[in-house]
PDB file of N, CA and C in Angstrom:
ATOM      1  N   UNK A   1      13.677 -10.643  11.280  1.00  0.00           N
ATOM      2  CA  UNK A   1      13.137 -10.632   9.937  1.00  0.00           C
ATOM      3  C   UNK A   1      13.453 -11.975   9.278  1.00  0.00           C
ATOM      4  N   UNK A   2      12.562 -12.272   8.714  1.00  0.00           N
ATOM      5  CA  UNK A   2      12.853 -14.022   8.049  1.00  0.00           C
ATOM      6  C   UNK A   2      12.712 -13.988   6.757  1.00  0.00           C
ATOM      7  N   UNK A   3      12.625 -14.847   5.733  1.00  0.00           N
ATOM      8  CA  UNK A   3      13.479 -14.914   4.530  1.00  0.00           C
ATOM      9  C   UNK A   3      11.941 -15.723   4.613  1.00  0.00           C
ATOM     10  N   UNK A   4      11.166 -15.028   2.946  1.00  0.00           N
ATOM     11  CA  UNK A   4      10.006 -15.636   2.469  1.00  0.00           C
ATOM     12  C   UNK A   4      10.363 -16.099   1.125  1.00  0.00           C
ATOM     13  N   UNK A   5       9.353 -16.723   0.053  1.00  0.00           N
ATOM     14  CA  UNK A   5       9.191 -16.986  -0.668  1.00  0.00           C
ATOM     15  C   UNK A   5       8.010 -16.868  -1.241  1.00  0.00           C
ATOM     16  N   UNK A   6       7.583 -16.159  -2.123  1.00  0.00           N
ATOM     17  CA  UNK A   6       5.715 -15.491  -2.186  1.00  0.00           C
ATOM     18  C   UNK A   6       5.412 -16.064  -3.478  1.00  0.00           C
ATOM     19  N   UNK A   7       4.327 -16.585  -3.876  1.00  0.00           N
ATOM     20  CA  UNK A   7       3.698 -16.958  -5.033  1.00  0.00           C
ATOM     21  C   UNK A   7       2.174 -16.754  -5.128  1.00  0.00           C
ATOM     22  N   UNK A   8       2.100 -15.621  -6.472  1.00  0.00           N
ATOM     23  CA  UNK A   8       0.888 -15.576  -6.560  1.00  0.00           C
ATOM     24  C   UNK A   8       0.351 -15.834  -8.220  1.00  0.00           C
ATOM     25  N   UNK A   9      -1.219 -16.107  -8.272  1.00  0.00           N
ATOM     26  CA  UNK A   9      -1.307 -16.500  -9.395  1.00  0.00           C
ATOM     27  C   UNK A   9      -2.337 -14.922  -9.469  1.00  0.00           C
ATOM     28  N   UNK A  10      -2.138 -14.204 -11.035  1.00  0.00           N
ATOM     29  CA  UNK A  10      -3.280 -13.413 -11.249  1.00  0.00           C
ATOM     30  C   UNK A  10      -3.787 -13.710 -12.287  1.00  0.00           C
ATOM     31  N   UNK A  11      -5.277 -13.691 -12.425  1.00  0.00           N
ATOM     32  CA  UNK A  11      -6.156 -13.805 -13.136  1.00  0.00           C
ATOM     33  C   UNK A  11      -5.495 -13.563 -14.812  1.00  0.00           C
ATOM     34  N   UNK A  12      -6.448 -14.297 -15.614  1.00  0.00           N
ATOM     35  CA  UNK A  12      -5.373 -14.371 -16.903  1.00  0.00           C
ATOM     36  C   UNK A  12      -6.722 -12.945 -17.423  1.00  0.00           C
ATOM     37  N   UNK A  13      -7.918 -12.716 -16.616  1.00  0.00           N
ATOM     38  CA  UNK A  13      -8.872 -12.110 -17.225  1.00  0.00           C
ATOM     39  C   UNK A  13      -8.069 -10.284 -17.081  1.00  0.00           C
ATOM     40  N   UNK A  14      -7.255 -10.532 -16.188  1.00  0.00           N
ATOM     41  CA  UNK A  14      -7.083  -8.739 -16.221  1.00  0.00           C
ATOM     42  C   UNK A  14      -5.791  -8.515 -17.086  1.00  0.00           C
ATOM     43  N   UNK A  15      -5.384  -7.069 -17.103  1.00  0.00           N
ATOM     44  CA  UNK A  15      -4.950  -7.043 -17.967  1.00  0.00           C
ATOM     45  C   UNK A  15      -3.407  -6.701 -18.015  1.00  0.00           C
ATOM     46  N   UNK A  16      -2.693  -6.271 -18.970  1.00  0.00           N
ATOM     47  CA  UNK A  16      -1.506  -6.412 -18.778  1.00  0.00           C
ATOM     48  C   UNK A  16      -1.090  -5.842 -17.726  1.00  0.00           C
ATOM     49  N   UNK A  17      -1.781  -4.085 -18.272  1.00  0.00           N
ATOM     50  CA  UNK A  17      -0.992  -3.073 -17.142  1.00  0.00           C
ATOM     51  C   UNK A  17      -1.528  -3.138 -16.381  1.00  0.00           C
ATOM     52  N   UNK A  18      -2.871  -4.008 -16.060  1.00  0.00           N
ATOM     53  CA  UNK A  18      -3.367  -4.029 -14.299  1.00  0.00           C
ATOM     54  C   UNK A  18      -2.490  -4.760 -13.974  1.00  0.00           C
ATOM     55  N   UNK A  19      -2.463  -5.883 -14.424  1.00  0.00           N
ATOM     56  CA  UNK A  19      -1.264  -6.911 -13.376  1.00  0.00           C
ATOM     57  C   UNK A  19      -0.283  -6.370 -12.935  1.00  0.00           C
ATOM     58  N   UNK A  20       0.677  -5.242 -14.117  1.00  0.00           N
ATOM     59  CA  UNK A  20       1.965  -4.823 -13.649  1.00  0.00           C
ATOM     60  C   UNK A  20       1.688  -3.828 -12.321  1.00  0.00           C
ATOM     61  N   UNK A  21       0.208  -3.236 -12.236  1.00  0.00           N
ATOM     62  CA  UNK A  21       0.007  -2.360 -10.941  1.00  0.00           C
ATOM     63  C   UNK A  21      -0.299  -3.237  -9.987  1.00  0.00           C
ATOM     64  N   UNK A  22      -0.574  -4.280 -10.013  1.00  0.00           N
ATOM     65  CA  UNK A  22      -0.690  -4.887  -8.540  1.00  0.00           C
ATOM     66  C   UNK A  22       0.485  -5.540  -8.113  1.00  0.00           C
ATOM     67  N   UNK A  23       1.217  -5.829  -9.351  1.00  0.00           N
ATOM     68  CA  UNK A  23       3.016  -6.563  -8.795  1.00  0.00           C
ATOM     69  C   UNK A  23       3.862  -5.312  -8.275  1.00  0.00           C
ATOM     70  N   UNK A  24       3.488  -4.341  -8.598  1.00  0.00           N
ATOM     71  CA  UNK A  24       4.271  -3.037  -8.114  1.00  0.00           C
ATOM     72  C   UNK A  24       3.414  -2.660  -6.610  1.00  0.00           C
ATOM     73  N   UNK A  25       2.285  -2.943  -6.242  1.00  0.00           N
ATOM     74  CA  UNK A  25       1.394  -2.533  -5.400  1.00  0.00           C
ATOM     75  C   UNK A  25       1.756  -3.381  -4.397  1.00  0.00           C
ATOM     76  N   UNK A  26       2.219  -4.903  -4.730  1.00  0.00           N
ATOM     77  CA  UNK A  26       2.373  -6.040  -3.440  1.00  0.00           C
ATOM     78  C   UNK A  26       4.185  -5.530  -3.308  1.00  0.00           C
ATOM     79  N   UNK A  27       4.788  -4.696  -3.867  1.00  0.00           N
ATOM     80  CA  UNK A  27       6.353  -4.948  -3.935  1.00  0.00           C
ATOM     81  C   UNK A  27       6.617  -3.582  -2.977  1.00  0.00           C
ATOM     82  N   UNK A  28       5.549  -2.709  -3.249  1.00  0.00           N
ATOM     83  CA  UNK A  28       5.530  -1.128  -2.425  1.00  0.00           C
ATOM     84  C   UNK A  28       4.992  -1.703  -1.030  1.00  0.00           C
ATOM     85  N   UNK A  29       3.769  -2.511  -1.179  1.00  0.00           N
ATOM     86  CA  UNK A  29       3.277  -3.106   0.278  1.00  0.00           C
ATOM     87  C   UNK A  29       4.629  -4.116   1.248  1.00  0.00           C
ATOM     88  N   UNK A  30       5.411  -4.408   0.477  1.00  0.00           N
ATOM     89  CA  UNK A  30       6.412  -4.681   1.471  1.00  0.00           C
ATOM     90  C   UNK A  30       7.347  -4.178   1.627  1.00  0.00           C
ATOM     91  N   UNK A  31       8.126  -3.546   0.725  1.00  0.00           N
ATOM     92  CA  UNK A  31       8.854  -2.128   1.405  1.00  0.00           C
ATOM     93  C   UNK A  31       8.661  -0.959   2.101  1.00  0.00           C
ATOM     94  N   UNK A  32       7.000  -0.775   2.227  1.00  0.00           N
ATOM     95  CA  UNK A  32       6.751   0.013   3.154  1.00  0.00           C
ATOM     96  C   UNK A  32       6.397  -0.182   4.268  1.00  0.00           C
ATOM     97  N   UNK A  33       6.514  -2.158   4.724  1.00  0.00           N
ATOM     98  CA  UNK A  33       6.336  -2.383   5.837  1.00  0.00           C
ATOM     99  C   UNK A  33       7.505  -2.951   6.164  1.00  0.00           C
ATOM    100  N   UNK A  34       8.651  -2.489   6.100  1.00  0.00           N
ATOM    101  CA  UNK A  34       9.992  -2.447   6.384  1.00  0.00           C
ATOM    102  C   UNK A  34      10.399  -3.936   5.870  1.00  0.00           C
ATOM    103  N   UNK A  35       9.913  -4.149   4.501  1.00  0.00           N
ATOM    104  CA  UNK A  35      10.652  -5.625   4.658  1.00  0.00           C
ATOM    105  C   UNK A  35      11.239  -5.353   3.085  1.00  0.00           C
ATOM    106  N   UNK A  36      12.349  -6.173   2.489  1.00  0.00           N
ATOM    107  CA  UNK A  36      12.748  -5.711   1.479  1.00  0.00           C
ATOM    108  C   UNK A  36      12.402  -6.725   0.504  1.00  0.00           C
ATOM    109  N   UNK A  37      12.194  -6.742  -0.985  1.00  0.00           N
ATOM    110  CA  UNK A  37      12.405  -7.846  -1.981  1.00  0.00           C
ATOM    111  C   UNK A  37      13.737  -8.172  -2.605  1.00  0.00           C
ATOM    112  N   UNK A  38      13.894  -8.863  -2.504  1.00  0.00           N
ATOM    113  CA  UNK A  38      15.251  -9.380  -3.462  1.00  0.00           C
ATOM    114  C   UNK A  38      15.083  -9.659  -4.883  1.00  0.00           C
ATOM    115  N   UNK A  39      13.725 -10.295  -5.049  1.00  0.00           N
ATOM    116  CA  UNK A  39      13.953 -10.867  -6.930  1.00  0.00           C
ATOM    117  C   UNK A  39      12.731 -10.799  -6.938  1.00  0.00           C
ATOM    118  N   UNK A  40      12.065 -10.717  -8.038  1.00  0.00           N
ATOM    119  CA  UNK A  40      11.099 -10.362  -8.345  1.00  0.00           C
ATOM    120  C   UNK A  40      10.830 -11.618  -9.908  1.00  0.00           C
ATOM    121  N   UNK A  41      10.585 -12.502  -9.386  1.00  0.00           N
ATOM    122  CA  UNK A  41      10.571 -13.394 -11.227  1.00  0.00           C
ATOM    123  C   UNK A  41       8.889 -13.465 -11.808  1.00  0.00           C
ATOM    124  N   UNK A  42       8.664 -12.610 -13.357  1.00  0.00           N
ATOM    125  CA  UNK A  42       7.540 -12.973 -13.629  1.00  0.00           C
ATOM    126  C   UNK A  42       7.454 -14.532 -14.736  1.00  0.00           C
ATOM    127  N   UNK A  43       7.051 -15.284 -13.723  1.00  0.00           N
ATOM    128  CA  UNK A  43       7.216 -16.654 -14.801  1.00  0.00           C
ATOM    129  C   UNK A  43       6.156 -16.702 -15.953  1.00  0.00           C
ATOM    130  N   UNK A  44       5.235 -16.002 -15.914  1.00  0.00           N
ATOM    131  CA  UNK A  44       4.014 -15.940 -17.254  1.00  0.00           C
ATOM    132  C   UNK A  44       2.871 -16.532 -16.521  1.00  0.00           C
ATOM    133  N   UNK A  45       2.002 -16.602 -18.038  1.00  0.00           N
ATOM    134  CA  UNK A  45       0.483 -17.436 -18.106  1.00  0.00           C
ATOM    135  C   UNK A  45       1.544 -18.878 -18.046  1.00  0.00           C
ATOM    136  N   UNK A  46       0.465 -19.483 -17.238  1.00  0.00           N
ATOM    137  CA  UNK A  46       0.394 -21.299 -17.316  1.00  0.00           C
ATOM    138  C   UNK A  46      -1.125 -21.873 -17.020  1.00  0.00           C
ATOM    139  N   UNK A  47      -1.098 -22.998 -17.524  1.00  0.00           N
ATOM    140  CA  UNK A  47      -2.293 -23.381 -17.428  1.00  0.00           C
ATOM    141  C   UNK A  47      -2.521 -24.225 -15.900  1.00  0.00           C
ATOM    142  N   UNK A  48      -3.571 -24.207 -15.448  1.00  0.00           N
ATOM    143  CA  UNK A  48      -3.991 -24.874 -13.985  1.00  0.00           C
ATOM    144  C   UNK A  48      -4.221 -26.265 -14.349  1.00  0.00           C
ATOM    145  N   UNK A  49      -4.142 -27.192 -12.995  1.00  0.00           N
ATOM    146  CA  UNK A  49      -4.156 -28.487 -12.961  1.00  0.00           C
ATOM    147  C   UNK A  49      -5.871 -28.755 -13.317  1.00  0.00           C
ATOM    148  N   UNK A  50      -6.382 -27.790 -12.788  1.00  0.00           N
ATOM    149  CA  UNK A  50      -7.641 -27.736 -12.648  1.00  0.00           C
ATOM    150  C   UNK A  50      -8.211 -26.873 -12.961  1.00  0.00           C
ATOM    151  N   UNK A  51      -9.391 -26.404 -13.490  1.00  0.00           N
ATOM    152  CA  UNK A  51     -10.135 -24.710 -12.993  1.00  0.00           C
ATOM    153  C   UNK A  51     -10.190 -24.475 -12.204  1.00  0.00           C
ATOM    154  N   UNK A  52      -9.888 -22.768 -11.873  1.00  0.00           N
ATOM    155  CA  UNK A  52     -10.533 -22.246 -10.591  1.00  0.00           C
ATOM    156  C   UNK A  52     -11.085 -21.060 -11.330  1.00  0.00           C
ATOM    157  N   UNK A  53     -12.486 -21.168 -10.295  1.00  0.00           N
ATOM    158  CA  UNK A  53     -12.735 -19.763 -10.736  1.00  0.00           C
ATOM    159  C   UNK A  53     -13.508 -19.790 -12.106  1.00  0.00           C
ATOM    160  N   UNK A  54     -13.355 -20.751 -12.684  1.00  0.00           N
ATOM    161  CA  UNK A  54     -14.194 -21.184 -14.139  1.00  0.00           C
ATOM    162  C   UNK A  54     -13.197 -20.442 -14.974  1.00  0.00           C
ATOM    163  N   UNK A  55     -11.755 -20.525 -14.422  1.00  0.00           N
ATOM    164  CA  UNK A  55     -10.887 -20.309 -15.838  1.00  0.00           C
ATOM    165  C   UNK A  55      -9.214 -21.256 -15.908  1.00  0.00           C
ATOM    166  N   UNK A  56      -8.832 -21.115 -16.928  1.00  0.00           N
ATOM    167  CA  UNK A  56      -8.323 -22.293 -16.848  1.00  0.00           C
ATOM    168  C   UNK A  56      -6.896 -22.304 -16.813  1.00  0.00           C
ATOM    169  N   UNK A  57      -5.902 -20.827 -17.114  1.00  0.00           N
ATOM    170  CA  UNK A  57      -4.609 -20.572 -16.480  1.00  0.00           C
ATOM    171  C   UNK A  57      -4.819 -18.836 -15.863  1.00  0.00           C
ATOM    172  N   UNK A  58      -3.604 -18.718 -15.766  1.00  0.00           N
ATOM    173  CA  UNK A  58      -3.767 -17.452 -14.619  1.00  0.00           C
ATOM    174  C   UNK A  58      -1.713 -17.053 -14.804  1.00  0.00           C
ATOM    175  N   UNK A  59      -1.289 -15.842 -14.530  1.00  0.00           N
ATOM    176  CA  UNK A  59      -0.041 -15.010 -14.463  1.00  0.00           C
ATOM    177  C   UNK A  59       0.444 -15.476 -13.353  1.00  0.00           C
ATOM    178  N   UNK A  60       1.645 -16.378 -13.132  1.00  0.00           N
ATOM    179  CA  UNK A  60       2.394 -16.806 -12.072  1.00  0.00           C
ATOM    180  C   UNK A  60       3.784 -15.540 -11.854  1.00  0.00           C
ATOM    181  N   UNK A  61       3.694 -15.465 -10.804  1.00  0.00           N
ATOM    182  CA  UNK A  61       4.600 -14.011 -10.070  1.00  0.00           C
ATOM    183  C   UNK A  61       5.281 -14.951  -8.865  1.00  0.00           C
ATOM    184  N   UNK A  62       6.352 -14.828  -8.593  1.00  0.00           N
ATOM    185  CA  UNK A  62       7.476 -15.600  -7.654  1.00  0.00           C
ATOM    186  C   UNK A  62       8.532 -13.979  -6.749  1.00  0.00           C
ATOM    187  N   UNK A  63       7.951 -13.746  -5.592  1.00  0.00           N
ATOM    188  CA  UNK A  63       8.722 -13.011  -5.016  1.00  0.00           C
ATOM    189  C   UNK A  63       9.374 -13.538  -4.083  1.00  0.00           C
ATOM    190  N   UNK A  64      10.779 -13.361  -3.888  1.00  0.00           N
ATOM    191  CA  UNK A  64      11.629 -13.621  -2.701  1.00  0.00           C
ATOM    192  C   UNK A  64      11.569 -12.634  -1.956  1.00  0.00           C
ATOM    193  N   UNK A  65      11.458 -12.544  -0.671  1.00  0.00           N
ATOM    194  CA  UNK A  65      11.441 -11.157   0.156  1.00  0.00           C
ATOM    195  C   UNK A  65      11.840 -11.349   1.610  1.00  0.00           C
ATOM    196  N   UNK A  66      12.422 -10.619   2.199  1.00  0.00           N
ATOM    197  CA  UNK A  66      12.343 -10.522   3.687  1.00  0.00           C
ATOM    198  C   UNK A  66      11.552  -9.855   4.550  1.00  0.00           C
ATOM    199  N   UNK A  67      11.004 -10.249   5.202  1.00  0.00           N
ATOM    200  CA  UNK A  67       9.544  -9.615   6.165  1.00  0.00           C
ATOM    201  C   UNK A  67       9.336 -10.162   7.538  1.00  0.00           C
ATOM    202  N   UNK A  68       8.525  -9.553   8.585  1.00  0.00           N
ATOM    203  CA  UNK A  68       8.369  -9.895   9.743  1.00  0.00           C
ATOM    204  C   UNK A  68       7.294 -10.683   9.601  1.00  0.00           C
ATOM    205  N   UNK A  69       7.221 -11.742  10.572  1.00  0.00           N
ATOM    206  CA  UNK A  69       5.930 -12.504  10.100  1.00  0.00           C
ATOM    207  C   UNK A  69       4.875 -12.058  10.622  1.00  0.00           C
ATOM    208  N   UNK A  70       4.562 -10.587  11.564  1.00  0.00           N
ATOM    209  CA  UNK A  70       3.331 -10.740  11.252  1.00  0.00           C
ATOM    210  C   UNK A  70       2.659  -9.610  10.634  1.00  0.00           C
ATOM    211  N   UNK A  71       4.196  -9.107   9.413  1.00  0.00           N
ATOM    212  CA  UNK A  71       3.288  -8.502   8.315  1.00  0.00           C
ATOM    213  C   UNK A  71       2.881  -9.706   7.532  1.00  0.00           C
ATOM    214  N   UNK A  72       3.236 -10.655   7.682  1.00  0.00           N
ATOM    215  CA  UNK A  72       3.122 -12.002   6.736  1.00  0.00           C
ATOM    216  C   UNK A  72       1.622 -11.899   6.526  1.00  0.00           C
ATOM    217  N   UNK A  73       0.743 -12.372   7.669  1.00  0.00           N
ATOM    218  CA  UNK A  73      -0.017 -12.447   7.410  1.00  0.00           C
ATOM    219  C   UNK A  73      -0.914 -11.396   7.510  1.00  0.00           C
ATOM    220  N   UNK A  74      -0.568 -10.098   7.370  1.00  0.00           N
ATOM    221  CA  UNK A  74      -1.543  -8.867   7.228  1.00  0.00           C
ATOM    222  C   UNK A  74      -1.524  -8.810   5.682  1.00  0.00           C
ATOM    223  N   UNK A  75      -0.317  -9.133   5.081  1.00  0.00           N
ATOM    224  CA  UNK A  75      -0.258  -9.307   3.729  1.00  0.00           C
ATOM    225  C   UNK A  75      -1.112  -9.965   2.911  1.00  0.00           C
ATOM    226  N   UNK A  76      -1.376 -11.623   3.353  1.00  0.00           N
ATOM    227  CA  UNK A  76      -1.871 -12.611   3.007  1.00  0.00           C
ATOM    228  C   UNK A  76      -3.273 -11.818   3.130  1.00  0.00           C
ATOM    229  N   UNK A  77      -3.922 -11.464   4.010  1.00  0.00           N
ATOM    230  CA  UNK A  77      -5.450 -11.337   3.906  1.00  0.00           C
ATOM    231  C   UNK A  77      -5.951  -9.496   3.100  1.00  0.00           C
ATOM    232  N   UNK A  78      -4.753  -8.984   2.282  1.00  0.00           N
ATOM    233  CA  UNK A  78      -4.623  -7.738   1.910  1.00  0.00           C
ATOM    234  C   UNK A  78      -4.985  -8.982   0.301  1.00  0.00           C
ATOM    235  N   UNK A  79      -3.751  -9.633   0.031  1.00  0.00           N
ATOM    236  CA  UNK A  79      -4.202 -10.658  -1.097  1.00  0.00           C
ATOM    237  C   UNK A  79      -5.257 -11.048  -1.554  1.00  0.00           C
ATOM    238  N   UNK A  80      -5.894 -11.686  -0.288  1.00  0.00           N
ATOM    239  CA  UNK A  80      -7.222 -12.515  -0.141  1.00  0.00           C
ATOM    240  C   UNK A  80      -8.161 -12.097  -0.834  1.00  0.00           C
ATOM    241  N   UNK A  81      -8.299 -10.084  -0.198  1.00  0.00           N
ATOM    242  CA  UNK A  81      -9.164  -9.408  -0.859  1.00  0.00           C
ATOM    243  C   UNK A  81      -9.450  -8.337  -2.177  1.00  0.00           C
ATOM    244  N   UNK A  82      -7.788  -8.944  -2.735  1.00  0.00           N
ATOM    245  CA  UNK A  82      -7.645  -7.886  -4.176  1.00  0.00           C
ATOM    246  C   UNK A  82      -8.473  -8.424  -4.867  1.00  0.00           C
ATOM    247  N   UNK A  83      -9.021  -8.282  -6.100  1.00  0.00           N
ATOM    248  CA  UNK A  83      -9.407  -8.933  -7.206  1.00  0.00           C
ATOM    249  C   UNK A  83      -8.249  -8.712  -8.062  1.00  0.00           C
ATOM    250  N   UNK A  84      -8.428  -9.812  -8.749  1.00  0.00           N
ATOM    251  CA  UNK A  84      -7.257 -10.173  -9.895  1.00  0.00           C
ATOM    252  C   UNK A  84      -6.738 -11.401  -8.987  1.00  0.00           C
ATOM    253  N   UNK A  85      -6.553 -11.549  -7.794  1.00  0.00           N
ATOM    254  CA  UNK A  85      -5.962 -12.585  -7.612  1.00  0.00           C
ATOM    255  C   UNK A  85      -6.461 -13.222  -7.085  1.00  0.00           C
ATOM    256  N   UNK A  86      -5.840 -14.754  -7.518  1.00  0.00           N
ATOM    257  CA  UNK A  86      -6.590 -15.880  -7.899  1.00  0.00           C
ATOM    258  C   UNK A  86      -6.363 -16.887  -6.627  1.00  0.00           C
ATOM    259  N   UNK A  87      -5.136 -16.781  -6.100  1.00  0.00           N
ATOM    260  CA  UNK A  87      -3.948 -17.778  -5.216  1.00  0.00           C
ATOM    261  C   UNK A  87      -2.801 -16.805  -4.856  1.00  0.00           C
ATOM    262  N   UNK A  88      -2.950 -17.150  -3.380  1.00  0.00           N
ATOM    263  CA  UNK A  88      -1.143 -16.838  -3.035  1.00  0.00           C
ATOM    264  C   UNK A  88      -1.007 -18.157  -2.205  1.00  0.00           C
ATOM    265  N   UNK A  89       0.118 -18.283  -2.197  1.00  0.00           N
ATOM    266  CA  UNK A  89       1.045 -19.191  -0.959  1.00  0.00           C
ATOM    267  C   UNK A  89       2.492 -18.350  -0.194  1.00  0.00           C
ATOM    268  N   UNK A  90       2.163 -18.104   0.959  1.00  0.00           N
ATOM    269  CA  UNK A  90       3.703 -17.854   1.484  1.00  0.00           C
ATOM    270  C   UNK A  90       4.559 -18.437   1.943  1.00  0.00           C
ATOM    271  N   UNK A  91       5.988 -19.333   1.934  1.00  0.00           N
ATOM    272  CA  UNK A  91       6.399 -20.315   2.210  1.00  0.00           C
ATOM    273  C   UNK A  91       7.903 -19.675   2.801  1.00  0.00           C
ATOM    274  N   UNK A  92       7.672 -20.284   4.221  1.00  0.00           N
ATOM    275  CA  UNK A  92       9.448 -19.646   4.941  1.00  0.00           C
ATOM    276  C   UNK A  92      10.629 -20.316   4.587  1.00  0.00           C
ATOM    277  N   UNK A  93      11.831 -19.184   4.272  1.00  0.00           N
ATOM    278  CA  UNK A  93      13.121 -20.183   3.836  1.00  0.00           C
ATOM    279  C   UNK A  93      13.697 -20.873   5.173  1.00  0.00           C
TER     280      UNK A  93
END
């Protein structure tokens, strides 16, 4: 099991309590694939370097977690296809 670092951006268009169901939805999706979270930091709205998406900030979410890598990337393409989200990056410690 290896030591991640998860960052995702969600859409600034949805809404509070959707966001809080999909940060609870990606936090259940890895404890139920045997991997655990450690911290959970919601850093807020920030604004983008750029647009994406034709909008111009988005809800930055920072999970630390431990996981096998190849829930890694069953994860990543579970992301890909939520709506609300905008960006992930997964980065190994």
């Amino acid at each position: 099991m290896n030591k991640y670092e998860l960052m995702f951006i969600i859409s600034s268009k949805v809404s509070e309590e959707k966001r809080e169901e999909l940060i609870s939805k990606f936090k259940a999706y890895v404890e139920a694939h045997k991997g655990t979270v450690d911290g959970v930091d919601k850093i807020g709205m920030k604004k983008f370097a750029y647009p994406i998406d034709f909008t111009n900030e988005g809800y930055y979410v920072i999970f630390n977690m431990n996981m096998e890598p190849s829930e890694v990337e069953a994860m990543n393409k579970l992301m890909t296809i939520t709506e609300g989200v905008v960006r992930q990056m997964f980065v190994r410690k």
